[in-house]
N, C-alpha and C. Protein backbone atom coordinates (compact mmCIF):
# COMPACT_ATOMS: atom_id res chain seq x y z
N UNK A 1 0.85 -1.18 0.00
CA UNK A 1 0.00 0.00 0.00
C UNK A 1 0.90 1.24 0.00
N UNK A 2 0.47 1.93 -1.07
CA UNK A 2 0.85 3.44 -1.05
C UNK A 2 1.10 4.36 0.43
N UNK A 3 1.77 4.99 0.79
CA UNK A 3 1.85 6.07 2.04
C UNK A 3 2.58 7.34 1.41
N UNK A 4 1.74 8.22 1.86
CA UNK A 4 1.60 9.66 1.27
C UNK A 4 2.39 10.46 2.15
N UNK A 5 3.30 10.79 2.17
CA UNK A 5 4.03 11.64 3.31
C UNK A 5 4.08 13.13 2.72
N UNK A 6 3.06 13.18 3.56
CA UNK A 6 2.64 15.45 3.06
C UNK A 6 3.67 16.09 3.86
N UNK A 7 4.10 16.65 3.10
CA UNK A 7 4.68 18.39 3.19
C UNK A 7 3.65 19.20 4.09
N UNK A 8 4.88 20.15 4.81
CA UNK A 8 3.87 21.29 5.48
C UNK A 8 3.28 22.24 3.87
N UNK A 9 3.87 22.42 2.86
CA UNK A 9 3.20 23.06 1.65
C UNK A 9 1.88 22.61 1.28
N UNK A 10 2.02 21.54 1.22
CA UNK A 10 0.34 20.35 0.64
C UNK A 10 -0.37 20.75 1.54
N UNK A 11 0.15 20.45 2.89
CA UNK A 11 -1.42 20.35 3.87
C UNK A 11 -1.75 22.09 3.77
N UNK A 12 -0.61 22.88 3.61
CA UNK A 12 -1.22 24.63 3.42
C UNK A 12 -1.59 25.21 2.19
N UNK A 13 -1.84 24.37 1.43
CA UNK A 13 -2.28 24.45 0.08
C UNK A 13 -3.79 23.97 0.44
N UNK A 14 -4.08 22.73 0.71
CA UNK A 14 -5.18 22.40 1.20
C UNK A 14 -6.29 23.37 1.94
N UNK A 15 -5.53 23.68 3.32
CA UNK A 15 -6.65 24.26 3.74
C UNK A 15 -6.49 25.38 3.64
N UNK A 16 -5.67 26.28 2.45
CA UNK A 16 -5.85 27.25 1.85
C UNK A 16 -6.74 27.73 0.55
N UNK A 17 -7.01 26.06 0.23
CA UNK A 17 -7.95 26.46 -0.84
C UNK A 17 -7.29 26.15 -2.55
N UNK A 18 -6.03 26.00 -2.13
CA UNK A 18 -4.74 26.92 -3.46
C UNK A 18 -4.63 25.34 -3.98
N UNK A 19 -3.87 26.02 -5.57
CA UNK A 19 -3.99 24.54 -6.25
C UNK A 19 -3.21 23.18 -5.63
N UNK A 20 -3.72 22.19 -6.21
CA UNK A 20 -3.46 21.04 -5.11
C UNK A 20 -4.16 20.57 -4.21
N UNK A 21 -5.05 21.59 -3.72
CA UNK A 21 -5.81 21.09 -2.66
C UNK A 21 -6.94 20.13 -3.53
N UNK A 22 -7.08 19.88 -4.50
CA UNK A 22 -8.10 18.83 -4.57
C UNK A 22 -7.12 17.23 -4.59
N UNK A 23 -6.32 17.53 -5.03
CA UNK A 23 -5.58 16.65 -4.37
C UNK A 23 -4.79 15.69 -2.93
N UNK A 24 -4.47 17.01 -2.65
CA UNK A 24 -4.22 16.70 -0.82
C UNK A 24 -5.46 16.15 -0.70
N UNK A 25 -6.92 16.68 -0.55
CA UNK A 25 -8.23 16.02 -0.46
C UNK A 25 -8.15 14.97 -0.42
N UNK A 26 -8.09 14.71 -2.19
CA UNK A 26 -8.17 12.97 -2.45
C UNK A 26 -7.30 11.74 -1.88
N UNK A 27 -6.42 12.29 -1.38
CA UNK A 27 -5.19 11.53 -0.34
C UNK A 27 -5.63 11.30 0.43
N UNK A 28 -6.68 12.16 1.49
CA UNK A 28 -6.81 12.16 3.08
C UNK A 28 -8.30 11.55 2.73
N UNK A 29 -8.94 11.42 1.72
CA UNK A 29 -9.98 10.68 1.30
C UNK A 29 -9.67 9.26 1.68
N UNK A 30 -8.68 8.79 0.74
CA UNK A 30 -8.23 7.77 0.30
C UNK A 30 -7.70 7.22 1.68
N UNK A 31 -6.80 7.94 2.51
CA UNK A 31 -6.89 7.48 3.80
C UNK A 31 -7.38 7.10 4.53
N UNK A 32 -8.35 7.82 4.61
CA UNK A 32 -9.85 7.44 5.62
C UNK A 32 -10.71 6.71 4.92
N UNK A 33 -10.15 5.96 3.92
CA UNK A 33 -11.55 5.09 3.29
C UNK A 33 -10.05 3.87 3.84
N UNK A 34 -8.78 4.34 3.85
CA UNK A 34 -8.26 2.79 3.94
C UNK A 34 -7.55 2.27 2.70
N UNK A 35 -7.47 3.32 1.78
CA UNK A 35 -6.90 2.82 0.17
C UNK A 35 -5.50 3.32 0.76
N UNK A 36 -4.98 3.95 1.19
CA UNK A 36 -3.71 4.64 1.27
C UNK A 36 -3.26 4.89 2.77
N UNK A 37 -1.94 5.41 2.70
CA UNK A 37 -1.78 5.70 4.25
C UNK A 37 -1.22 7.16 4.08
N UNK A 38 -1.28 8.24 5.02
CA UNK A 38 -0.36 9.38 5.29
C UNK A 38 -0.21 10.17 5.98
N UNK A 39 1.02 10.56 5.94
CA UNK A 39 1.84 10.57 7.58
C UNK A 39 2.57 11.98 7.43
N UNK A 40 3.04 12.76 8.38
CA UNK A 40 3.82 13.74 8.11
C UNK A 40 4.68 13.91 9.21
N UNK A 41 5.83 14.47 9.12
CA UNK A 41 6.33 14.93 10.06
C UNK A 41 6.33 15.44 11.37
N UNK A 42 6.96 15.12 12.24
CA UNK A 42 6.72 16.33 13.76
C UNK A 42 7.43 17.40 13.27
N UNK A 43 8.39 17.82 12.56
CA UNK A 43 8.53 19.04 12.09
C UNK A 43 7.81 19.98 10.83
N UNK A 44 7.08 19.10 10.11
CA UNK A 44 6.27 19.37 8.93
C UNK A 44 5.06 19.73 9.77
N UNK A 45 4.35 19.04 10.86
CA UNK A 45 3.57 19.49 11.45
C UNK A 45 3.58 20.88 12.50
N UNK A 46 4.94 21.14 12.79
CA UNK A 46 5.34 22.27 13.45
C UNK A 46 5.36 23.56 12.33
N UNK A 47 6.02 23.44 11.30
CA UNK A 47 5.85 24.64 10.29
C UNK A 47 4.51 24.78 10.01
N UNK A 48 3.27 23.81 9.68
CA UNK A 48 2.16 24.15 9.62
C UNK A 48 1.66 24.92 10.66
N UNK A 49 1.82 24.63 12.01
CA UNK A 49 1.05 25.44 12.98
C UNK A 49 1.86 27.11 13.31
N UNK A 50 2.98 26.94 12.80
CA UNK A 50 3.79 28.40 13.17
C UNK A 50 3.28 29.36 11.78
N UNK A 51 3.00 28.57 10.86
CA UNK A 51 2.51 29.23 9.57
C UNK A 51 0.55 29.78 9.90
N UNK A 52 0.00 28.91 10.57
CA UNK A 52 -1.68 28.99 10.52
C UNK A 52 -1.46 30.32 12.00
N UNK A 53 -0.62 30.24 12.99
CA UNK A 53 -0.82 31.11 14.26
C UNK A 53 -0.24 32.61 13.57
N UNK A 54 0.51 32.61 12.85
CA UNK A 54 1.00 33.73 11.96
C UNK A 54 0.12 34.88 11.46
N UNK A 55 -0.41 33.53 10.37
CA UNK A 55 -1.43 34.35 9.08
C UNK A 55 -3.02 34.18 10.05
N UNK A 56 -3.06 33.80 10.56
CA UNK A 56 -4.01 34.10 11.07
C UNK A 56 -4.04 34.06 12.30
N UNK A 57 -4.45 32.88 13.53
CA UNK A 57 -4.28 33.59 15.13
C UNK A 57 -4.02 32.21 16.00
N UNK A 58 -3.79 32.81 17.51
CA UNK A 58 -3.76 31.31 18.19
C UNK A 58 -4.99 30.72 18.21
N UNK A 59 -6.25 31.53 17.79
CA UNK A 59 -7.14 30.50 18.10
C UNK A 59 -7.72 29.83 16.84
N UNK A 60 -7.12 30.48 16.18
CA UNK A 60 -7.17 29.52 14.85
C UNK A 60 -6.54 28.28 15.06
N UNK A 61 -5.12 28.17 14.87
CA UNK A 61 -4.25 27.44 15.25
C UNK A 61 -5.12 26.01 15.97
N UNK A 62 -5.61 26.39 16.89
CA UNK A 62 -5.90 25.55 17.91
C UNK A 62 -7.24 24.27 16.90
N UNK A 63 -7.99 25.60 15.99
CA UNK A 63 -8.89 25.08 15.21
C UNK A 63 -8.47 24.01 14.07
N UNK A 64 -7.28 24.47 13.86
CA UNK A 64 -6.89 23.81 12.51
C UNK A 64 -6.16 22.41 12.65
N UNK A 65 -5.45 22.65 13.95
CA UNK A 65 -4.79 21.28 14.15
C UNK A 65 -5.79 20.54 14.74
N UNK A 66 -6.70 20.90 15.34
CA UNK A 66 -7.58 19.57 15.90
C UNK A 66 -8.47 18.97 14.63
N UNK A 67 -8.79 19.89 13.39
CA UNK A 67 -9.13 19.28 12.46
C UNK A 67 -8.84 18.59 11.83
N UNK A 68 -7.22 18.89 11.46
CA UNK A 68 -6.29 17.76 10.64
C UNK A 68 -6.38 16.43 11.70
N UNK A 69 -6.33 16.52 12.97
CA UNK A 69 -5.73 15.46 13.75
C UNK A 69 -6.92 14.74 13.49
N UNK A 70 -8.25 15.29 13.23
CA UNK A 70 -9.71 14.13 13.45
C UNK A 70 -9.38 13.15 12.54
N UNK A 71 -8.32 13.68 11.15
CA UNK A 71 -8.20 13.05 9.97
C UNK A 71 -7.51 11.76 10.25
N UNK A 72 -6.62 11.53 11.49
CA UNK A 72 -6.30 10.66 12.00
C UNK A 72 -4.65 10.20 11.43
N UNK A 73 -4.09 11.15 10.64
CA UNK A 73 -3.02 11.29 9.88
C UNK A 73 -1.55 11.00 10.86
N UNK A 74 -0.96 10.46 10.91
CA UNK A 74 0.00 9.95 11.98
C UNK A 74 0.89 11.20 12.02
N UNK A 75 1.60 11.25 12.88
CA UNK A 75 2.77 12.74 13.03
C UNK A 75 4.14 12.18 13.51
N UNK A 76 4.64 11.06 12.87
CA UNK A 76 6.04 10.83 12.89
C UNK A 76 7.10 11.76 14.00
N UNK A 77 7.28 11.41 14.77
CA UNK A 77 8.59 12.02 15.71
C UNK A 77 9.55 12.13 14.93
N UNK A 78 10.52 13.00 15.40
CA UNK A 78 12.03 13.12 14.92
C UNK A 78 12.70 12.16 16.41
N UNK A 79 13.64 11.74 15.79
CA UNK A 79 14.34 11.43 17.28
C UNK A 79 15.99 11.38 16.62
N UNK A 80 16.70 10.68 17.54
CA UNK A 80 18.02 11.28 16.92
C UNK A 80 19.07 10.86 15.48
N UNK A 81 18.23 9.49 15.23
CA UNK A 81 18.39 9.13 13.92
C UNK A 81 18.00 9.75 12.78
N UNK A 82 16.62 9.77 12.99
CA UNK A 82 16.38 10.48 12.07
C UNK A 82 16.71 11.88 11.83
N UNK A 83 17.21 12.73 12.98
CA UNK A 83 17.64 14.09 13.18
C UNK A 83 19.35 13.87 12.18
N UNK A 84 20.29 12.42 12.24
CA UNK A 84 21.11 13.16 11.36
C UNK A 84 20.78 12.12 9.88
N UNK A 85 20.00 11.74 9.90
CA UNK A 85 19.93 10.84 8.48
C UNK A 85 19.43 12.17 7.70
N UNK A 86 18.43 13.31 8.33
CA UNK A 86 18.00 14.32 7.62
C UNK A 86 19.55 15.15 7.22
N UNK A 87 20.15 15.60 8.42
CA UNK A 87 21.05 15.96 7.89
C UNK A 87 22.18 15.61 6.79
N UNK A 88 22.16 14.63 6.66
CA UNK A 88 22.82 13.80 5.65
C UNK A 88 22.47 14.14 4.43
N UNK A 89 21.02 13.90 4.34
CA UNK A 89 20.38 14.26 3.01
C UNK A 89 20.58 15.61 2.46
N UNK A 90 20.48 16.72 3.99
CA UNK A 90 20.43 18.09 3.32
C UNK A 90 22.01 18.45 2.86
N UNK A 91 23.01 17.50 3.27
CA UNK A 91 24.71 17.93 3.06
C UNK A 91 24.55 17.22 1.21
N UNK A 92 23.60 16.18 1.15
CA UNK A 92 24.21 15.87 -0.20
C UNK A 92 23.24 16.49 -1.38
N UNK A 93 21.99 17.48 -0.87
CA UNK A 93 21.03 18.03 -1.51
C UNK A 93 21.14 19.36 -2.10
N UNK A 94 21.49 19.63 -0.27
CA UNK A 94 21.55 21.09 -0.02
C UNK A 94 19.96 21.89 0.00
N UNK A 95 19.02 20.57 0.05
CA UNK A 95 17.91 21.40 0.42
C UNK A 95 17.47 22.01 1.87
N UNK A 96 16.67 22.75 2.62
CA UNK A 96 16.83 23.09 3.85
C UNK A 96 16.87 21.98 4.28
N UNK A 97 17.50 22.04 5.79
CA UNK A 97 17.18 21.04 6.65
C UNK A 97 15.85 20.55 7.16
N UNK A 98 14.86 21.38 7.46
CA UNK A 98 13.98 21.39 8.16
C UNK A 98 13.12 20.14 6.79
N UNK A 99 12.99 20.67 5.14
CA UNK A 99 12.73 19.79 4.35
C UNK A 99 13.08 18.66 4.52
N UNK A 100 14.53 18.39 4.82
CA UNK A 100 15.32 17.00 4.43
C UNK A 100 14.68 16.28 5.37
N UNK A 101 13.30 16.76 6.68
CA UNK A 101 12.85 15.23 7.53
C UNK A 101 12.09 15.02 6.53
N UNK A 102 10.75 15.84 5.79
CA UNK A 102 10.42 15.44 5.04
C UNK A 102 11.26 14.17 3.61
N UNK A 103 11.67 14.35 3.41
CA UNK A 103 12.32 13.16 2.34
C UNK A 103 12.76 12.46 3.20
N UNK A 104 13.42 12.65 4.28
CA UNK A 104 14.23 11.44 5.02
C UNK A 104 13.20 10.56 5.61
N UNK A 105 11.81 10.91 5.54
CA UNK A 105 10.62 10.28 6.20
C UNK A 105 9.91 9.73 4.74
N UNK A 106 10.19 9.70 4.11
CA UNK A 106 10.09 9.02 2.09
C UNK A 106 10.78 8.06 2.56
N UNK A 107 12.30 8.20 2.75
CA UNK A 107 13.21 6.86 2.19
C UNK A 107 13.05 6.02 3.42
N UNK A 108 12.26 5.92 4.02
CA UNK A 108 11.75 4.61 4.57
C UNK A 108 11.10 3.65 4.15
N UNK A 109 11.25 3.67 3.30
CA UNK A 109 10.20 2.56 2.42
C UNK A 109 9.95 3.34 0.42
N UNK A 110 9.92 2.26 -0.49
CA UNK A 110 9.84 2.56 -1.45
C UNK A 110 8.17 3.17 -2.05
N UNK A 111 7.66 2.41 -0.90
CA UNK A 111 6.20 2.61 -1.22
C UNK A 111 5.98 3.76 -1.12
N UNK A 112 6.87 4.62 -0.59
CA UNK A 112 6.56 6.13 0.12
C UNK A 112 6.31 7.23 -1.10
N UNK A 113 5.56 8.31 -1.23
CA UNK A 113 5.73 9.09 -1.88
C UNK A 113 5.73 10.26 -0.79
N UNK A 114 6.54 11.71 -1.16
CA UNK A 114 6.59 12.85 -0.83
C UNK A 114 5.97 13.65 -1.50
N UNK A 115 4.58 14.53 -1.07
CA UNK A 115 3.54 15.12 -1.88
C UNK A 115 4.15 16.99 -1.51
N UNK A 116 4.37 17.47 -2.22
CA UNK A 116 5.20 18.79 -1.90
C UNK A 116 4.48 19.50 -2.87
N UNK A 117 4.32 21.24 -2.36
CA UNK A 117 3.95 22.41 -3.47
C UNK A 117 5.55 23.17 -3.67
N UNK A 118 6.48 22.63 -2.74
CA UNK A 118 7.63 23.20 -3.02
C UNK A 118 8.65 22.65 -4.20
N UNK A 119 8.97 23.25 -5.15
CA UNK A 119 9.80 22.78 -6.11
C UNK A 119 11.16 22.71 -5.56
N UNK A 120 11.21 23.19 -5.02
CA UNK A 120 13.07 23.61 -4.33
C UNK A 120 13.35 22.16 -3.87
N UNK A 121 11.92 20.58 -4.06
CA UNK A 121 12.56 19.54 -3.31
C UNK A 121 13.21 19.28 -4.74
N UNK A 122 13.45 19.62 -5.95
CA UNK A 122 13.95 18.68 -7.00
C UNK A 122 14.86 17.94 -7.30
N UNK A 123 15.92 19.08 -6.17
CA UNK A 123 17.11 18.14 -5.83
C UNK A 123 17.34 16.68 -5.15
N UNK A 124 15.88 17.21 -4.39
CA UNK A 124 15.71 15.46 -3.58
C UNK A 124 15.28 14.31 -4.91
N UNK A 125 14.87 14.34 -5.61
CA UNK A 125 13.98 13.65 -6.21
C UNK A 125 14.78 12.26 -6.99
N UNK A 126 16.10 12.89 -6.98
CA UNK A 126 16.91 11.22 -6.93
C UNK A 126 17.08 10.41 -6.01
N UNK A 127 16.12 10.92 -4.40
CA UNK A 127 16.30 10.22 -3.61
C UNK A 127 15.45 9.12 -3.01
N UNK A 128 14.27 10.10 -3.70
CA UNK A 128 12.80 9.57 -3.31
C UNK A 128 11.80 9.82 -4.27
N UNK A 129 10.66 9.70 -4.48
CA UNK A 129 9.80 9.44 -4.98
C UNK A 129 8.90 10.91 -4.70
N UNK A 130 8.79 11.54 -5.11
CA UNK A 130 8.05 13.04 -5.14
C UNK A 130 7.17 13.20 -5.89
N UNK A 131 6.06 13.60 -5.50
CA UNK A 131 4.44 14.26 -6.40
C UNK A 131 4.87 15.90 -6.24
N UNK A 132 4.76 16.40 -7.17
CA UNK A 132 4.88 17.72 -7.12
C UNK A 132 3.56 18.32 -7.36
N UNK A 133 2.91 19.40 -6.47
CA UNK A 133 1.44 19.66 -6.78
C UNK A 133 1.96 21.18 -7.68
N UNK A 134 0.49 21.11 -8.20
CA UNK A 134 0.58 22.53 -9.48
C UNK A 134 0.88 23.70 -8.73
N UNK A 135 1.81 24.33 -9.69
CA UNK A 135 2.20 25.51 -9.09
C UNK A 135 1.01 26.77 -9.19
N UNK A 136 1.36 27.54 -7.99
CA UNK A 136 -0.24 28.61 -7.83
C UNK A 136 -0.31 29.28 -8.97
């Protein structure tokens, strides 16, 4: 089975409305029916909420993550392996670090795809398996 590992971009594309989001949709569809799996980061999930308390407020914030969480979407820890396997990736990428958990949370498995609105992963893309959503 497929596992969808979203980007903090996808899921803010989503509940921004912006292109892609019918996609992200059909993922977290597909999840919750059981066709697919997807998972994101504890740091992909941290840029989402520093991005939603920003542009809009803490009590948004509070709104938005309990919504995603109903979705039942897993939130992967960092711990210290994975803290330098990311780094690894970003020394041979040079994409940010904070990205490289994202991909470094791909190459766990082949089945994995990385669903991103960011192009800047392209460098990753010999590493892993990347959906790139339409640019705005």
């Amino acid at each position: 089975m497929v596992t969808y590992v979203l980007d903090s971009s996808a899921v803010l594309r989503y509940l921004d409305g912006e292109a892609g989001a019918d996609r992200v949709s059909e993922i977290i569809k597909s999840h919750l029916a059981g066709g697919c799996e997807a998972v994101i980061s504890s740091v992909h999930w941290g840029e989402i909420a520093g991005n939603i308390c920003k542009r809009r407020s803490r009590a948004a914030l509070d709104t938005v993550l309990s919504r995603l969480a109903a979705f039942g979407i897993p939130v992967v820890a960092v711990d210290s392996g994975r803290a330098v396997r990311a780094a690894l990736i970003r020394l041979k990428t040079s994409i940010p670090y904070v990205d490289a958990f994202g991909v470094e949370l791909t190459a766990d498995s082949r089945e994995r795809v990385f669903v991103t609105a960011d192009f800047d992963f392209k460098a990753a893309s010999r590493e892993v398996k990347i959906e790139f959503l339409p640019m705005k």
